[in-house]
Protein backbone atom coordinates (compact mmCIF):
# COMPACT_ATOMS: atom_id res chain seq x y z
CA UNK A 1 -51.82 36.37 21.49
CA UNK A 2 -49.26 36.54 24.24
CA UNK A 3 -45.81 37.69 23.88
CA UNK A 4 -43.53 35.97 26.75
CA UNK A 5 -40.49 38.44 27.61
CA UNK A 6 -37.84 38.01 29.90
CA UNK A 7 -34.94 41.34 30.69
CA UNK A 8 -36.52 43.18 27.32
CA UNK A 9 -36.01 40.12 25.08
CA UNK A 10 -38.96 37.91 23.32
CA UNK A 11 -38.67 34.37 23.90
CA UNK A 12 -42.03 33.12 22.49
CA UNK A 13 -45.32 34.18 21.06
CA UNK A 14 -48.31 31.95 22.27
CA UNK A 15 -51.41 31.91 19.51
CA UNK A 16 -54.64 30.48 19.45
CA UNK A 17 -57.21 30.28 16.34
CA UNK A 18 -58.72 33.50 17.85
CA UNK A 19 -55.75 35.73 17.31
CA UNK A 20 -56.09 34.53 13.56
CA UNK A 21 -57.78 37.70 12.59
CA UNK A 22 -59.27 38.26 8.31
CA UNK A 23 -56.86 38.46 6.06
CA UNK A 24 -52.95 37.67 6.90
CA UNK A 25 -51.72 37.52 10.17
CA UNK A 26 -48.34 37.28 11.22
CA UNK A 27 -47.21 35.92 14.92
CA UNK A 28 -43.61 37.02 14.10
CA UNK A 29 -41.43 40.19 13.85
CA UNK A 30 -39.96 40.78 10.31
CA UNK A 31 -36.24 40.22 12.04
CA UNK A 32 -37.25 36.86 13.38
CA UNK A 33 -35.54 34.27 11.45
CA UNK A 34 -39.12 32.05 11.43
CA UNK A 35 -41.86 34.17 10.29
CA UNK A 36 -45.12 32.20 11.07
CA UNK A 37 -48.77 33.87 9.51
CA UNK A 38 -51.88 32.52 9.22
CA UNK A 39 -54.72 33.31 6.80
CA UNK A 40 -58.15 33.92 7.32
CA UNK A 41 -59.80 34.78 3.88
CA UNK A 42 -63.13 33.43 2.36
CA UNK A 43 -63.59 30.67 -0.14
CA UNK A 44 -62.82 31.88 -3.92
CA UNK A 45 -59.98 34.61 -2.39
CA UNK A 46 -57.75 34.55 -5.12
CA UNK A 47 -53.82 34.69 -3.86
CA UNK A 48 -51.40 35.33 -6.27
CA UNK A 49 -48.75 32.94 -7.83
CA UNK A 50 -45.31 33.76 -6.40
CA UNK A 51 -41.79 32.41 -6.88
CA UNK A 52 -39.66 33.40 -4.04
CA UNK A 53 -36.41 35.20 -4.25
CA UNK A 54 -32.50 33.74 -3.05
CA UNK A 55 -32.13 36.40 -0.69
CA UNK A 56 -29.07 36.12 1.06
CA UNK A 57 -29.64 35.88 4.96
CA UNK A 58 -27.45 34.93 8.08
CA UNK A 59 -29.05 32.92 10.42
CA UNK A 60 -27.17 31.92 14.02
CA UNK A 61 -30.01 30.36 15.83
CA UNK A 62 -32.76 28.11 15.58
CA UNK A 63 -36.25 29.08 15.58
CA UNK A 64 -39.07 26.66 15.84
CA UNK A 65 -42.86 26.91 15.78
CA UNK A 66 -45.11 23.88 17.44
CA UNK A 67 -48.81 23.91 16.51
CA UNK A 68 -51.27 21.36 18.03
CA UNK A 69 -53.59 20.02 16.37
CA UNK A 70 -54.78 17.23 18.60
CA UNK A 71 -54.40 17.16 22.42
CA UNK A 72 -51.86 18.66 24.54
CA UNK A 73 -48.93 20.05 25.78
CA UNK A 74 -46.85 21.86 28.09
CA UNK A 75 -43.86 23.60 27.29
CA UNK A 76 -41.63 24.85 29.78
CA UNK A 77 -39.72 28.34 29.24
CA UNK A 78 -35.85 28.98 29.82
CA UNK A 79 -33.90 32.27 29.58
CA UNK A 80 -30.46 32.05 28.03
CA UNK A 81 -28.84 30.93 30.88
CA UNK A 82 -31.33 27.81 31.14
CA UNK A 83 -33.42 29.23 33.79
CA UNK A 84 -37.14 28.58 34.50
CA UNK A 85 -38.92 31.63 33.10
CA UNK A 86 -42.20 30.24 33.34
CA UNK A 87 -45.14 27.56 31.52
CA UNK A 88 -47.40 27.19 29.12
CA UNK A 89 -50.20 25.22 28.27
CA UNK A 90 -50.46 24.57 24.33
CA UNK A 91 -54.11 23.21 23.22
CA UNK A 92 -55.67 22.13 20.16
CA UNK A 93 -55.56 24.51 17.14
CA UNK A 94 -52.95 26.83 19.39
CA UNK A 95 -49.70 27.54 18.59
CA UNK A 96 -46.10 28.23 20.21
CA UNK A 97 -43.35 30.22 17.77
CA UNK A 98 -40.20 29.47 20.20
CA UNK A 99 -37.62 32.69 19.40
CA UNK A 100 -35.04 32.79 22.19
CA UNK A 101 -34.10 30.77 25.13
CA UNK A 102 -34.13 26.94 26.07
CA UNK A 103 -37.66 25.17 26.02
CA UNK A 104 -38.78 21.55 27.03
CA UNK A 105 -41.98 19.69 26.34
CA UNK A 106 -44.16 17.37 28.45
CA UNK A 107 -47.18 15.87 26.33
CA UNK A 108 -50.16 16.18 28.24
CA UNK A 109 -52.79 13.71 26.57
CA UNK A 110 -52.60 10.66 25.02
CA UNK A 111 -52.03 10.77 20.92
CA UNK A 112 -51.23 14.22 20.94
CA UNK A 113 -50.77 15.52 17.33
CA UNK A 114 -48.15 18.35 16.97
CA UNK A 115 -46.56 20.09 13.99
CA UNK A 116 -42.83 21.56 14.47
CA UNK A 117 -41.31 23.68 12.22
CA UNK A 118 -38.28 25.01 11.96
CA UNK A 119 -35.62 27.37 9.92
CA UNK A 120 -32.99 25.25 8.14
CA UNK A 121 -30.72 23.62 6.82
CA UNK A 122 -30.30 21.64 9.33
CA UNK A 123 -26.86 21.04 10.79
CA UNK A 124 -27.40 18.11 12.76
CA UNK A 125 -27.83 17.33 16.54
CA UNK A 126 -24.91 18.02 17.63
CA UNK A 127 -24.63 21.34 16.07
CA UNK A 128 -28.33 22.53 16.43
CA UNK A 129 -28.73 22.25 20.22
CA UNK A 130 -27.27 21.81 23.69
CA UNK A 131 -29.36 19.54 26.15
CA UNK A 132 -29.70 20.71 30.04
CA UNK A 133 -31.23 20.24 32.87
């Protein structure tokens, strides 16, 4: 796992399927507003039914995760004033939770597969994100 800083502040976590140790793994901090875990358990591991609780939260940012499952990418790093910070190369079953800064993809092989995920409700473009560069 790789944690990419910039002045003191995280602005992604890179993962691949070998940082997915046994048992529960988590990528994120609990005071990100994406938390992103993986599991790692053997077949018949029982995990108990859960409901979740409304827990009120406050949420000023968007937070996404990109996993690849097929193919490849490159996504490009910016600090908070939308400078370079630096690259990074996102293969099959690897993963990229995005936590501060601006970011920018460039697909590097044909029929790349990627998941994104991100914290909602979504408030539209307009609202979500400012384009630059």
């Amino acid at each position: 796992m790789r944690v990419i800083t910039h002045q003191e502040r995280r602005l992604a976590v890179h993962f691949t399927e070998a940082d997915i140790r046994k048992g529960l793994s988590f990528f994120s901090e609990d005071a990100d507003f994406l938390q992103v875990g993986a599991w790692r358990y053997p077949a018949g591991k029982q995990l108990a039914n859960h409901n979740h609780n409304r827990v009120p939260r406050q949420v000023d940012r968007t937070q996404e995760c990109v996993l690849v499952l097929r193919g490849a990418l490159r996504a490009r790093l910016y600090d908070e004033q939308d400078r370079p910070v630096t690259e990074v190369r996102v293969g099959p079953h690897e993963g990229l939770l995005l936590l501060a800064g601006g970011h920018g993809y460039e697909i590097l092989e044909d029929d790349t597969l990627v998941i994104e995920c991100k914290n909602g409700p979504y408030p539209g473009a307009e609202a979500d994100r400012r384009r630059f560069g």
